[in-house]
Each structure stands twice: as C-alpha cells, then as structure tokens.
Protein backbone atom coordinates (compact mmCIF):
# COMPACT_ATOMS: atom_id res chain seq x y z
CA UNK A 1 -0.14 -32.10 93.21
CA UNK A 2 1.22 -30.97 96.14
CA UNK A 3 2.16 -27.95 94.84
CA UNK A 4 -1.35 -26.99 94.69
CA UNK A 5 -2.04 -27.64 97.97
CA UNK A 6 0.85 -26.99 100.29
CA UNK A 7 3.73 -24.36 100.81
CA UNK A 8 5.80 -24.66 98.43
CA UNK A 9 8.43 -25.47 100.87
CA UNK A 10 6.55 -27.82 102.33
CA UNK A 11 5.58 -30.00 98.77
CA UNK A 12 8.67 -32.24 97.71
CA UNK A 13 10.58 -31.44 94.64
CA UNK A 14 12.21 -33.45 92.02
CA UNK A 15 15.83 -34.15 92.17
CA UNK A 16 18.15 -31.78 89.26
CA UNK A 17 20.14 -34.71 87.19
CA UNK A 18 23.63 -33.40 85.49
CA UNK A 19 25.58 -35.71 84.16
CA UNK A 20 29.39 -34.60 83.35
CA UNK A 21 29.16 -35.29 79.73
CA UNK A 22 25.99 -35.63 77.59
CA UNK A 23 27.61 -36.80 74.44
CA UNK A 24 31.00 -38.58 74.72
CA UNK A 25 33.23 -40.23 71.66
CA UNK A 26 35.30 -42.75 72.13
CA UNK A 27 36.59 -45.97 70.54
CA UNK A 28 36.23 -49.67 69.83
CA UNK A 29 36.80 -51.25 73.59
CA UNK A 30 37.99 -48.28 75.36
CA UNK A 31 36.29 -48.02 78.90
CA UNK A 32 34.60 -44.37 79.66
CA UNK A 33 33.10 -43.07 82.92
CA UNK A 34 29.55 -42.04 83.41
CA UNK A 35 29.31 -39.06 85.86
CA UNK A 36 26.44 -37.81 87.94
CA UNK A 37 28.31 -36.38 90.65
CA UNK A 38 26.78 -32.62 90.39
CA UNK A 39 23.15 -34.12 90.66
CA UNK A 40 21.08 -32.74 93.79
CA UNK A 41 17.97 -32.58 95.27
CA UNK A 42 16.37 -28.90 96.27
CA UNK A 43 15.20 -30.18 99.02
CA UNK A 44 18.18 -31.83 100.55
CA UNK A 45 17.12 -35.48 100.20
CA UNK A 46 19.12 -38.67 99.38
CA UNK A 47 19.34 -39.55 95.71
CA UNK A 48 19.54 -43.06 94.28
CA UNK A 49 20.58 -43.77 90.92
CA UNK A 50 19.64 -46.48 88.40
CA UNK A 51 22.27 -46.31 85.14
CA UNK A 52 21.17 -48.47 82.28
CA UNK A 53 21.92 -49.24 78.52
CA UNK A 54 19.39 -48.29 76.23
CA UNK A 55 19.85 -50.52 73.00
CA UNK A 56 16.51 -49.78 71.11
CA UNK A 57 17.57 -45.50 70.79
CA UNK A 58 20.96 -46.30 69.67
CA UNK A 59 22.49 -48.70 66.70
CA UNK A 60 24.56 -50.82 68.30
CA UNK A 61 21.50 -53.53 69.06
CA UNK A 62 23.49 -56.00 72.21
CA UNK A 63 22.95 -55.01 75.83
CA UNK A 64 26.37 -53.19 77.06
CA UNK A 65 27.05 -53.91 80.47
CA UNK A 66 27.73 -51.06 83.32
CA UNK A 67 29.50 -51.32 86.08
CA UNK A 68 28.03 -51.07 89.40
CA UNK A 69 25.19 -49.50 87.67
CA UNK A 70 22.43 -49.74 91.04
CA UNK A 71 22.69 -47.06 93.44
CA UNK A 72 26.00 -45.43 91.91
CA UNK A 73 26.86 -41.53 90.82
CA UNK A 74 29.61 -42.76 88.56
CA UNK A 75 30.18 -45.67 86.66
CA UNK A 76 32.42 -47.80 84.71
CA UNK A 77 31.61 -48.68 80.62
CA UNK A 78 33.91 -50.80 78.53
CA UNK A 79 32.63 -50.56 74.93
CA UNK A 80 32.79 -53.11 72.57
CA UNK A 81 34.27 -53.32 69.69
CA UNK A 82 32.92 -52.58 66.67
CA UNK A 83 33.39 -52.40 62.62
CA UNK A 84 31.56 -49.56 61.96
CA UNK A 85 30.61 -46.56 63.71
CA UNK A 86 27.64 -47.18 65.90
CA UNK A 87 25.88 -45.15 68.69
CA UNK A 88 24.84 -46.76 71.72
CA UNK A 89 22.53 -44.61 74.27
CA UNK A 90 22.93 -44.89 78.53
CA UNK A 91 19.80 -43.44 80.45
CA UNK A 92 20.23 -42.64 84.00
CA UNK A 93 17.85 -42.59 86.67
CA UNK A 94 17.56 -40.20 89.61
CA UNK A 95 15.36 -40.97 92.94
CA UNK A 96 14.91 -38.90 95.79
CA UNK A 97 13.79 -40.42 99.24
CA UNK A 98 11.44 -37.70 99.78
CA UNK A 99 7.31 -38.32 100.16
CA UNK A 100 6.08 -39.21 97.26
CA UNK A 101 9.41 -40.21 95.59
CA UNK A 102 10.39 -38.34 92.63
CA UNK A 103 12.82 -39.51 89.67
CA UNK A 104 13.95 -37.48 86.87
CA UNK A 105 16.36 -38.98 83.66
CA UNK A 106 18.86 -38.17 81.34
CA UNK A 107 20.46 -39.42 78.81
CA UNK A 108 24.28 -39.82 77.95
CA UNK A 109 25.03 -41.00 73.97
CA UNK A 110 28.08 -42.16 72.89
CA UNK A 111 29.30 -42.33 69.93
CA UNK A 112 31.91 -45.56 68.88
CA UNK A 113 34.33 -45.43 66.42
CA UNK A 114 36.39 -48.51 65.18
C-alpha cells in the first residue's frame, strides 16, 4: 500500500529471488547445492533466507534434510536413495529487513533417479 501513498522511492520493495537452477537431476544419494547467490533487493536491504523441503508437491513423501537451511544463500542437499524415480520439491524463502518486511519464494524441483 505504500505504493499508493508515497514516492515510489520512498515505499519498500520486495526482494528479486534467483535461484541458480530451477530444475536439477540428479541421483539416488548424491548431494546437490541450492543457490541463491544472484538474489537482491531494489532497494539495497539485507536479505534473509529460509530453504525448506516441501514433501506434499513432490512424490518422494519423508522430510529431506538441508543443510544450514536458516539464514543461508546456498545450501547443502544429500538425497536419498530411492527405487524408483521420485521428485522431491525445495521452496526458498527471501526476507528483506526493510519497513514492512517483504518475502518473495521460489521453488527448486529435483528430480531423483535410482
């Protein structure tokens, strides 16, 4: 809303999320890196970022841990192994610190092959 109302320079903007790869292919318990380094913020603030597993998008159904996944631009995923080729879906989150806060997401699937 404060678009509306202020300057536009003066309003504060969301942060622009790009991760390195979108879609990524890999197999059974090979690690793979999750990359958000080109994110920024138009207006210059500090970004945090939140990187999670989302199980209920993808078909592999168990949690998959990440790596140093609070407050990180790139992190570490071992995948498990599995028997049949299953998709598993990693949502990032990206914070500014400017007033009010803004986040944007996006999403990172990857695809496992035994």
């Amino acid at each position: 809303m404060d678009w509306s109302v202020q300057a536009v320079d003066a309003a504060n903007h969301p942060p622009m999320v790009r991760v390195e790869r979108s879609y990524i292919k890999v197999r059974s318990g090979e690690t793979i890196s999750l990359d958000a380094s080109e994110s920024t913020d138009p207006d210059g603030d500090n970004l945090s970022y939140l990187w999670y597993h989302y199980p209920e998008a993808g078909t592999y159904p168990d949690v998959i841990a990440v790596e140093g996944s609070d407050n990180m631009r790139s992190v570490r995923v071992t995948v498990p192994d599995v028997n049949a080729p299953q998709t598993a879906h990693f949502i990032l989150a990206v914070t500014d610190k400017g007033e009010p806060a803004l986040t944007r997401y996006e999403r990172v699937i990857v695809e496992i092959t035994p």
